[in-house]
N, C-alpha and C. Protein backbone atom coordinates (compact mmCIF):
# COMPACT_ATOMS: atom_id res chain seq x y z
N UNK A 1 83.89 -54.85 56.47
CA UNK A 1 83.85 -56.28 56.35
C UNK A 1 85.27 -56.83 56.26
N UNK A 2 85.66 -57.92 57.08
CA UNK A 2 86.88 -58.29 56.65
C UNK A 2 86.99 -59.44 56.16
N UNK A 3 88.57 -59.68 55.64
CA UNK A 3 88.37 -60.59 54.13
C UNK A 3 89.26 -61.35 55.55
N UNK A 4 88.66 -63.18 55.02
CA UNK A 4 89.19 -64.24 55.97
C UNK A 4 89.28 -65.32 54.95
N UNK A 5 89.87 -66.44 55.21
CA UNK A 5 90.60 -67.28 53.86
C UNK A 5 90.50 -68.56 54.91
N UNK A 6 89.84 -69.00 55.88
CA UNK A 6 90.05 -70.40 56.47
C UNK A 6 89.45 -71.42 55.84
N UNK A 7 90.15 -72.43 55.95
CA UNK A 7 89.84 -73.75 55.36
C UNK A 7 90.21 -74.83 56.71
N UNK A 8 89.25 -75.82 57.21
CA UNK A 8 89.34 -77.01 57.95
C UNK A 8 88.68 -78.11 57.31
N UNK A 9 89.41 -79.11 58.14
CA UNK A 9 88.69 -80.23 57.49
C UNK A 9 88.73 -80.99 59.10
N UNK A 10 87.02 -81.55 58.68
CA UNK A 10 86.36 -82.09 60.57
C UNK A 10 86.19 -83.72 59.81
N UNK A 11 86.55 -84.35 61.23
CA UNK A 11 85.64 -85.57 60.96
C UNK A 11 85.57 -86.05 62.32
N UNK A 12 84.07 -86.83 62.55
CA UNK A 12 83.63 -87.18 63.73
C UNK A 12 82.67 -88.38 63.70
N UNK A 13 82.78 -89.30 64.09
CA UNK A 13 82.14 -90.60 64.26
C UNK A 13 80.73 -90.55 64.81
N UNK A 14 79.99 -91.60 64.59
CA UNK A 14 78.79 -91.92 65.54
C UNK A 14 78.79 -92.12 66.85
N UNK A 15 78.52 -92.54 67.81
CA UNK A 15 78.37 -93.06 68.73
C UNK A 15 78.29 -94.20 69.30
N UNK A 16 79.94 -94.84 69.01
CA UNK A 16 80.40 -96.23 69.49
C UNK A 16 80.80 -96.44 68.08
N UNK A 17 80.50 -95.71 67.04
CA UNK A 17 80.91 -95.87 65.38
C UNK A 17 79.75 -96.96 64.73
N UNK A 18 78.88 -96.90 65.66
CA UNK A 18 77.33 -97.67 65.34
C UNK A 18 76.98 -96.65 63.74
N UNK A 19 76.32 -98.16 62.79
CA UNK A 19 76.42 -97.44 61.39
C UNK A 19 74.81 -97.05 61.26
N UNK A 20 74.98 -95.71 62.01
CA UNK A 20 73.62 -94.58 61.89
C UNK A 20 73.40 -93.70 60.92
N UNK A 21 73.97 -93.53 59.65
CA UNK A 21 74.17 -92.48 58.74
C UNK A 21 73.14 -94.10 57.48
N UNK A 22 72.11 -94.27 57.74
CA UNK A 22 71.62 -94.68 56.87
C UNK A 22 71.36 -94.24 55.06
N UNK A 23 71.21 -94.75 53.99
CA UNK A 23 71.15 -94.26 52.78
C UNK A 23 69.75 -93.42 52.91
N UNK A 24 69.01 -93.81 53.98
CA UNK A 24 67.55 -93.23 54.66
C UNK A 24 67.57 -91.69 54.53
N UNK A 25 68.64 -91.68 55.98
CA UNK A 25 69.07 -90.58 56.34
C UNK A 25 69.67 -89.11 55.76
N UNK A 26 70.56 -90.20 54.98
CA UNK A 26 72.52 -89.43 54.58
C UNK A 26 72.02 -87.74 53.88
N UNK A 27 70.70 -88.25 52.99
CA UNK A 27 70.97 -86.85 52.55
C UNK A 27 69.95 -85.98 53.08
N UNK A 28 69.11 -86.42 54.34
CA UNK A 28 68.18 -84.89 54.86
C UNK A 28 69.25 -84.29 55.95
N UNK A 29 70.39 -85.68 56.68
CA UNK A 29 71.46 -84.86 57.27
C UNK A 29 72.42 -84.04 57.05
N UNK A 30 73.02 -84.15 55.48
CA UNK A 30 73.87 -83.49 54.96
C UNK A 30 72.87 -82.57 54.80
N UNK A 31 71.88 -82.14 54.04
CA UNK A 31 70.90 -81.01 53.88
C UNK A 31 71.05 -80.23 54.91
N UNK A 32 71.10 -80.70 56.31
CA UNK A 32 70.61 -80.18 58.01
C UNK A 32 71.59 -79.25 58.17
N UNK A 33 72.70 -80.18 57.98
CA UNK A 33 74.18 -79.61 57.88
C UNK A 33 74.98 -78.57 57.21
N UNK A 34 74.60 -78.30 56.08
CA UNK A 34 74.79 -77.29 55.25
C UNK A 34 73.84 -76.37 55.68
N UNK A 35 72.34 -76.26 55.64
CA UNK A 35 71.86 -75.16 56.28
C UNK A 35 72.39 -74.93 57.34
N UNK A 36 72.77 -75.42 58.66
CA UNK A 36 72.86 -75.07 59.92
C UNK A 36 74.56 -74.21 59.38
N UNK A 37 74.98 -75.01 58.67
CA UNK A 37 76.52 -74.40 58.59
C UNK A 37 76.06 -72.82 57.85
N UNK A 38 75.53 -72.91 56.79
CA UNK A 38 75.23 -71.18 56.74
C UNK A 38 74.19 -70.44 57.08
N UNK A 39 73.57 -70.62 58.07
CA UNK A 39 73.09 -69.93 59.52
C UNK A 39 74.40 -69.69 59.86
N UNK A 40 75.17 -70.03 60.21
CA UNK A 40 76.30 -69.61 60.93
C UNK A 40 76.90 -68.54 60.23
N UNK A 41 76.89 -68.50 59.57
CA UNK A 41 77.91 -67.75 58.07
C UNK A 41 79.11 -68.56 57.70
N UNK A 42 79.09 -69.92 57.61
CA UNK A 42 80.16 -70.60 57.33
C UNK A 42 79.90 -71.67 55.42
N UNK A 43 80.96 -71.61 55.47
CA UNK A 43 81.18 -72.20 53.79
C UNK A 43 81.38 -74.00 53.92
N UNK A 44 79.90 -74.59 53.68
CA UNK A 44 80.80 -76.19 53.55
C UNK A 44 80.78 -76.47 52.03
N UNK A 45 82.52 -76.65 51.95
CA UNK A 45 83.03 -77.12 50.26
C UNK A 45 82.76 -78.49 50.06
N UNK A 46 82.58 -79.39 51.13
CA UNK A 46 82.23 -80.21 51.26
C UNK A 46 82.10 -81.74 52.08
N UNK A 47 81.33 -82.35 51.93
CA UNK A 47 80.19 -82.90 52.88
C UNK A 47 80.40 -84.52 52.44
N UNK A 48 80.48 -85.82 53.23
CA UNK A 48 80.91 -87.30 52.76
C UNK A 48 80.65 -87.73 53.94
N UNK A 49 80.63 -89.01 54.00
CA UNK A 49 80.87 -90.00 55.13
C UNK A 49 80.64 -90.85 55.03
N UNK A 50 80.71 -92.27 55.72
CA UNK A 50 80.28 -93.43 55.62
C UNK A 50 79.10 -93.79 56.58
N UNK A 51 78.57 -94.85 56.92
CA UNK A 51 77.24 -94.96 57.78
C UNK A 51 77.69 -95.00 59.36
N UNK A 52 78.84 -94.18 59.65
CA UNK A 52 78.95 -94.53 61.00
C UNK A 52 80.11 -93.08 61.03
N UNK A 53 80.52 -92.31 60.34
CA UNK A 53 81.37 -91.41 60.30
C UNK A 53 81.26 -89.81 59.24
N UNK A 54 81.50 -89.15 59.52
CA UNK A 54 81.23 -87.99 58.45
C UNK A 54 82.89 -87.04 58.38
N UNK A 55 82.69 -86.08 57.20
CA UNK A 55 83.71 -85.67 56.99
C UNK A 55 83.12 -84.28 56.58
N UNK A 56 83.85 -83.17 56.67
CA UNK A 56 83.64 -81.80 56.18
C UNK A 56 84.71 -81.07 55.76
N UNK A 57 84.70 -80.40 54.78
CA UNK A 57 85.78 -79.09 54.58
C UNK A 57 85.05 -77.89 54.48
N UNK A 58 85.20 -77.47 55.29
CA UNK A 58 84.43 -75.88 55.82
C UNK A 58 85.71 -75.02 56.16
N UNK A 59 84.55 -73.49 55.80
CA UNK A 59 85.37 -72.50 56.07
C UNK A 59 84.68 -71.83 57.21
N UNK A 60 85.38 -71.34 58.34
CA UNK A 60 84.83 -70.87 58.99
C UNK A 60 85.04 -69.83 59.63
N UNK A 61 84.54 -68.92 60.01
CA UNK A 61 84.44 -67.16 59.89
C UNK A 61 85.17 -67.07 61.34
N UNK A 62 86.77 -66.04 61.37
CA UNK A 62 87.45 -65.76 62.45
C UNK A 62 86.18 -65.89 64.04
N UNK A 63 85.00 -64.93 63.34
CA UNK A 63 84.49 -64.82 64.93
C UNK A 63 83.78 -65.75 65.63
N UNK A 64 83.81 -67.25 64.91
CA UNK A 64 83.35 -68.53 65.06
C UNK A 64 83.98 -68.97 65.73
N UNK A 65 84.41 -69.60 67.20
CA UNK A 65 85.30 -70.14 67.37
C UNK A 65 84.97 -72.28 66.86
N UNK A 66 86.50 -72.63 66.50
CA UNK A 66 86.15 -73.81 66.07
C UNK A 66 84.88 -74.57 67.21
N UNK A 67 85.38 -75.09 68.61
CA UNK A 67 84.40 -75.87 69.02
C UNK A 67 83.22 -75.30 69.34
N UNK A 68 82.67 -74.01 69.08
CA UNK A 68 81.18 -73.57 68.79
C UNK A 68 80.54 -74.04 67.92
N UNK A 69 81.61 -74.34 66.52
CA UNK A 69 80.90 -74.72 65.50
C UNK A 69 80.75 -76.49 65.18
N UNK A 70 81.54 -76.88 65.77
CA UNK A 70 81.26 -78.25 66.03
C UNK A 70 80.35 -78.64 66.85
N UNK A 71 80.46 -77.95 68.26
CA UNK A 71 79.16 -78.15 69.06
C UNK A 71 77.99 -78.14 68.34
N UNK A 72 77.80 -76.76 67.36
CA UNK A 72 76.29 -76.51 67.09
C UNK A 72 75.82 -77.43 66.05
N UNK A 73 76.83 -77.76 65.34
CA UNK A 73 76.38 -78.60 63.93
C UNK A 73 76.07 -80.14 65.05
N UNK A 74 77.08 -80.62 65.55
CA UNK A 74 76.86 -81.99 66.02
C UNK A 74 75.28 -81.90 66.72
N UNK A 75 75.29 -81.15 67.44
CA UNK A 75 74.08 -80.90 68.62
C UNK A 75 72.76 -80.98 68.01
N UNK A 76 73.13 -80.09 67.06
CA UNK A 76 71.62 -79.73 66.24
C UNK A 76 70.85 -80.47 65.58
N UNK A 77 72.41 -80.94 64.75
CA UNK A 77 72.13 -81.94 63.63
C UNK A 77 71.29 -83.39 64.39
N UNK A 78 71.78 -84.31 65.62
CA UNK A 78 71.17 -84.97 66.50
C UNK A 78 70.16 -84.90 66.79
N UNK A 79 69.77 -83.36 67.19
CA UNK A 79 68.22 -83.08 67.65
C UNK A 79 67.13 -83.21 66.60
N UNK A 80 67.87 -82.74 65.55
CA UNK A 80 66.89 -82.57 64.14
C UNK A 80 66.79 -84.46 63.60
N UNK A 81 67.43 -85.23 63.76
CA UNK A 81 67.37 -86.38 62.98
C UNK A 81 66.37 -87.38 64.09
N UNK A 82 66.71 -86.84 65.66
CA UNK A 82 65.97 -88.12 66.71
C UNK A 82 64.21 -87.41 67.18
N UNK A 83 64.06 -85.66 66.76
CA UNK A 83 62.62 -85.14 67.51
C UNK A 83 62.04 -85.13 66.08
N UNK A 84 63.02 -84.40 64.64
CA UNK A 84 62.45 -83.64 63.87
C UNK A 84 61.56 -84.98 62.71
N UNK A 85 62.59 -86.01 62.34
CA UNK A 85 62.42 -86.44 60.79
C UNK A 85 61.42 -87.75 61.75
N UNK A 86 61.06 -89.20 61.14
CA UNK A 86 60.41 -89.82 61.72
C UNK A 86 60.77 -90.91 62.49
N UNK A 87 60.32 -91.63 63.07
CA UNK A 87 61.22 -92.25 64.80
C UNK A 87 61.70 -93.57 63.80
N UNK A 88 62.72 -93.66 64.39
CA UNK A 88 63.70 -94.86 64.07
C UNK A 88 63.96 -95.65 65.00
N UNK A 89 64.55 -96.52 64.74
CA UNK A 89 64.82 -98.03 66.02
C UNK A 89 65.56 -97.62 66.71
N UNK A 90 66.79 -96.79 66.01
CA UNK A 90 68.25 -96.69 66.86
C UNK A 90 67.92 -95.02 66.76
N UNK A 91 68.52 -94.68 68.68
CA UNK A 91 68.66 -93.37 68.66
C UNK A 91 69.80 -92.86 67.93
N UNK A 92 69.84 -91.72 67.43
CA UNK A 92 70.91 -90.88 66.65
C UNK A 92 71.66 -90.44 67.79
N UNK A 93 72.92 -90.58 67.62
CA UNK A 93 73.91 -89.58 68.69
C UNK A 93 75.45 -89.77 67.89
N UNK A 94 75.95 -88.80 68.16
CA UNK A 94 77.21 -88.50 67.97
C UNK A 94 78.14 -89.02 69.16
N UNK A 95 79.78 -89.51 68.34
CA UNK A 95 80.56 -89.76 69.83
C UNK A 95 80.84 -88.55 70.09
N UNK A 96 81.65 -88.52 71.71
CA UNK A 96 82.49 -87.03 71.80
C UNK A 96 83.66 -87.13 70.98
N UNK A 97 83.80 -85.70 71.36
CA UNK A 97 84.97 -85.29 70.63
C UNK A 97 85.22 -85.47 68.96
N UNK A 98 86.45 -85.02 67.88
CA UNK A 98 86.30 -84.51 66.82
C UNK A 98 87.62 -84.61 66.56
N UNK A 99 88.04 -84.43 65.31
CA UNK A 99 89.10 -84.20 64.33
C UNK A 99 89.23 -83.04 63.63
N UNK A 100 90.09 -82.02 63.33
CA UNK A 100 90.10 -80.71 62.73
C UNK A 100 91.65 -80.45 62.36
N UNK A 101 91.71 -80.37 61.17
CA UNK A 101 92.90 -79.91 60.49
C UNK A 101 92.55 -78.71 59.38
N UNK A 102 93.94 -77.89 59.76
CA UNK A 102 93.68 -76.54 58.98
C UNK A 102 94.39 -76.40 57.81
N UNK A 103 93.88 -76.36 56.84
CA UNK A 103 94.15 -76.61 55.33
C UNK A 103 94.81 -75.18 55.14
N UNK A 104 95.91 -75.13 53.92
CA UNK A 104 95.87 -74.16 52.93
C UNK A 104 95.08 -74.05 52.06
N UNK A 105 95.14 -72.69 51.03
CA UNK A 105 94.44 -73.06 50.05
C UNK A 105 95.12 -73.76 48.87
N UNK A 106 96.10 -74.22 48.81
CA UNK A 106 96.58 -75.18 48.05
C UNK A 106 95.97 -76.53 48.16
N UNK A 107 96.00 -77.04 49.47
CA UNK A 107 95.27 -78.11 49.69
C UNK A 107 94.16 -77.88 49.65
N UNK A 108 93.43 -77.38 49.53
CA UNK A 108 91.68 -77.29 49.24
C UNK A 108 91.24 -78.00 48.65
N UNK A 109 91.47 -78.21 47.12
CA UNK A 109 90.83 -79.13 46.29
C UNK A 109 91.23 -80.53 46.76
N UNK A 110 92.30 -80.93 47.09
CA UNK A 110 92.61 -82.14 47.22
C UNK A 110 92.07 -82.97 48.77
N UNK A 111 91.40 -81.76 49.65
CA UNK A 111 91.05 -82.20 50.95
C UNK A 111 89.46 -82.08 49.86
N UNK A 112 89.06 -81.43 49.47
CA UNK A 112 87.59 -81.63 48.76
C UNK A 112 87.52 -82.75 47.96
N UNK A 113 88.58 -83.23 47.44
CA UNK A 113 88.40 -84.66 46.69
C UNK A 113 88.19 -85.96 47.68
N UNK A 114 88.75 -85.55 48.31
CA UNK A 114 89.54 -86.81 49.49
C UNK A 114 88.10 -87.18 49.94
N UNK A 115 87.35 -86.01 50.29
CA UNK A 115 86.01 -85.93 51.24
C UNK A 115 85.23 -86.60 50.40
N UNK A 116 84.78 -85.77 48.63
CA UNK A 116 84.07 -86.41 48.00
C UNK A 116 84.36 -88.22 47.87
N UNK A 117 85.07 -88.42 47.83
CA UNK A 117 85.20 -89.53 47.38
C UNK A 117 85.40 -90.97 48.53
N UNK A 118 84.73 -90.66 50.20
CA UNK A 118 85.06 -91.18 51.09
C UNK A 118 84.53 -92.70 50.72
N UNK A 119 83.41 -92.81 50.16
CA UNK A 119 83.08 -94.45 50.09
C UNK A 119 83.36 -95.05 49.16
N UNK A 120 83.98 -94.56 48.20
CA UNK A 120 84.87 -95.40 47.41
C UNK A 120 86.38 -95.53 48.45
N UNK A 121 87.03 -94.69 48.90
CA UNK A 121 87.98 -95.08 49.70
C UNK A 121 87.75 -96.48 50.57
N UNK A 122 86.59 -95.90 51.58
CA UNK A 122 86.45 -96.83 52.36
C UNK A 122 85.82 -98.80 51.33
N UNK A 123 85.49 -98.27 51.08
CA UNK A 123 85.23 -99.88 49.98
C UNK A 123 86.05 -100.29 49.57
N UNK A 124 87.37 -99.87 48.66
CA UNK A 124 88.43 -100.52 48.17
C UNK A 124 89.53 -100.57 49.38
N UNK A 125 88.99 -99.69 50.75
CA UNK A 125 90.56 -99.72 51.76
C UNK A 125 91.68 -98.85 51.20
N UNK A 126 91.20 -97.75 50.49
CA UNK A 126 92.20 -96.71 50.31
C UNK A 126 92.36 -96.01 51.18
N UNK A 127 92.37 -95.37 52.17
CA UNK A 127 92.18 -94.47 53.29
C UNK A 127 93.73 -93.28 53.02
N UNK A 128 93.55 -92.20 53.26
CA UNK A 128 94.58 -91.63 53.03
C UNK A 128 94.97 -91.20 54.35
N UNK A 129 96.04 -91.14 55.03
CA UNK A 129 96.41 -90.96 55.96
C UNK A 129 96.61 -89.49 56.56
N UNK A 130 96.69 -89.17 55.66
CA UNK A 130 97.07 -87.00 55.72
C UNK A 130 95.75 -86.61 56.40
C-alpha cells in the first residue's frame, strides 16, 4: 500500500451560475458527493457552497487522475439530482470546466475553514482571494 499526502481544493459553478443548489437540495447533494467521493477512495475534508457554486477540499489518491475525478463527481452528482431525487422546475447542470489548487498540509486547515465558512463570506463580501 502506498502512503500519499494530497490535498486540493475544487470549485465549480452551476450552469450560467443559475442559483440551483437550493436549501431543498444542498444537503442530499453534498451527501451524493461525499459518497461518490469515497467510492472512489478519495477523502472530502470538506464540502460548502452557495446556491449557484460549490467548493471542496479533497484528497485524492495518486491513481485518480484529477479530471476523472471531477468528471465523475460533476456527472454523477447531475444525474442523481435531475433522474434520481424528485422533478424540479429547473434542470440541474453544471458549467464546464473547474478550479483546482494543490494545498500543503500546512494549508489544510485554513483551506477547510475558508470552505466551511463560504456563506458567511459570501453574505458579508469577504471573499478571500488565495
Amino acid at each position: 500500500m502506498a502512503l500519499w499526502r494530497l490535498f486540493y481544493h475544487f470549485v465549480w459553478s452551476t450552469k450560467y451560475r443559475k442559483p440551483l443548489i437550493t436549501l431543498n437540495i444542498e444537503p442530499q447533494l453534498y451527501h451524493y458527493i461525499i459518497g461518490k467521493a469515497n467510492a472512489l477512495n478519495c477523502i472530502i475534508h470538506a464540502i460548502n457552497g452557495t446556491e449557484n457554486h460549490i467548493h471542496l477540499v479533497v484528497s485524492v489518491p495518486p491513481n485518480l487522475a484529477i479530471s476523472d475525478f471531477v468528471k465523475n463527481i460533476k456527472g454523477s452528482s447531475s444525474h442523481y439530482l435531475n433522474n434520481v431525487l424528485p422533478p424540479k422546475e429547473n434542470k440541474f447542470a453544471w458549467q464546464a470546466g473547474y478550479g483546482v489548487f494543490s494545498l500543503g498540509r500546512t494549508q489544510l486547515e485554513r483551506a477547510i475553514a475558508y470552505v466551511d465558512n463560504q456563506k458567511q463570506h459570501h453574505s458579508k463580501g469577504t471573499l478571500n482571494n488565495e
